[in-house]
Protein backbone atom coordinates (compact mmCIF):
# COMPACT_ATOMS: atom_id res chain seq x y z
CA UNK A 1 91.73 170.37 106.09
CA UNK A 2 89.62 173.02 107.10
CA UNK A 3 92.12 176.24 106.15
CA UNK A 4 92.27 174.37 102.70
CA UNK A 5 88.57 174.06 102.47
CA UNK A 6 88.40 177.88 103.11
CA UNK A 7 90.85 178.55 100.14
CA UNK A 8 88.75 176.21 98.19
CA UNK A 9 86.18 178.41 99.08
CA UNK A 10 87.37 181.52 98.03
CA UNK A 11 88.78 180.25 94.76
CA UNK A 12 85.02 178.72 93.77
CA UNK A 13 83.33 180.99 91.58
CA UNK A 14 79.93 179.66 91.82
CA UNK A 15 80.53 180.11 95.64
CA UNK A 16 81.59 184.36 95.51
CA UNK A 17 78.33 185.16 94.34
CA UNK A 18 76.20 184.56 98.02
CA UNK A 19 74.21 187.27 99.11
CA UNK A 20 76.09 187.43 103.04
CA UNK A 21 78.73 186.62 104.50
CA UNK A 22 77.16 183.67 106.93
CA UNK A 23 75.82 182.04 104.06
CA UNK A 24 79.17 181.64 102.43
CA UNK A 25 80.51 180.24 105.07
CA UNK A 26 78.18 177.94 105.66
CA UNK A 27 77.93 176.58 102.38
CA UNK A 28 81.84 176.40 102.10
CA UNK A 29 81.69 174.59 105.43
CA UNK A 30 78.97 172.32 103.83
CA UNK A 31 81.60 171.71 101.33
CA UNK A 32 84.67 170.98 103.05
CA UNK A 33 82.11 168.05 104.98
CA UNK A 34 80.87 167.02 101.88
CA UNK A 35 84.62 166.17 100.93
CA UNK A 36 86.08 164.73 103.92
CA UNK A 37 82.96 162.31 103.71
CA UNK A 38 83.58 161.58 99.83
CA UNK A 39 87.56 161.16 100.99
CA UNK A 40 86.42 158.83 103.80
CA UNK A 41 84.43 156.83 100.92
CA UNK A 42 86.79 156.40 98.81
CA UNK A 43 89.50 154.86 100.97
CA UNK A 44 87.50 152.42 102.71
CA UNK A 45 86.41 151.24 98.74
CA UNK A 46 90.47 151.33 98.30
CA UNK A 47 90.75 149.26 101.57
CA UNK A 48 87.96 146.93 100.77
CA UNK A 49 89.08 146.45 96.77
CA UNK A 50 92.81 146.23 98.14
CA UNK A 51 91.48 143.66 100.35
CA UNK A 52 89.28 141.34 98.00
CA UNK A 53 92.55 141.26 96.06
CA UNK A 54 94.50 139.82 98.83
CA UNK A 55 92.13 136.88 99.49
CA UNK A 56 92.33 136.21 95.65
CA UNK A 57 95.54 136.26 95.21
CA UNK A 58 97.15 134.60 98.45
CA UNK A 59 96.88 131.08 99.08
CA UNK A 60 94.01 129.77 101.87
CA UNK A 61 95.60 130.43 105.28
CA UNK A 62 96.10 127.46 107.66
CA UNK A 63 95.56 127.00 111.07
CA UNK A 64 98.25 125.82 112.62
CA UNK A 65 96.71 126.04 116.37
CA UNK A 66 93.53 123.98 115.13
């Protein structure tokens, strides 16, 4: 994750234009956590959608120790 967020880095142009070479890195470090958080995000949504769909579509569960 992190040696792809570098390349990402790299590749940005709005990114090549910092003044040193500490601030790049810290803003392409501030990206590569911005998009393992949005990643985290958006599979717990998938989990939670994927979810809701199961209790809609399955039938009620019964207890059978009850």
């Amino acid at each position: 994750m992190i040696s792809g967020g570098s390349s990402l880095c790299t590749r940005s142009p709005s990114l090549r234009g910092m003044e040193t070479n500490e601030q790049r890195r810290r803003q392409c470090h501030e990206l590569v956590v911005a998009m393992s958080l949005i990643h985290i995000a958006v599979y717990m949504l998938f989990l939670s959608l994927i979810s809701n769909l199961r209790d809609f579509t399955l039938p009620p569960r019964t207890n059978f120790l009850a």
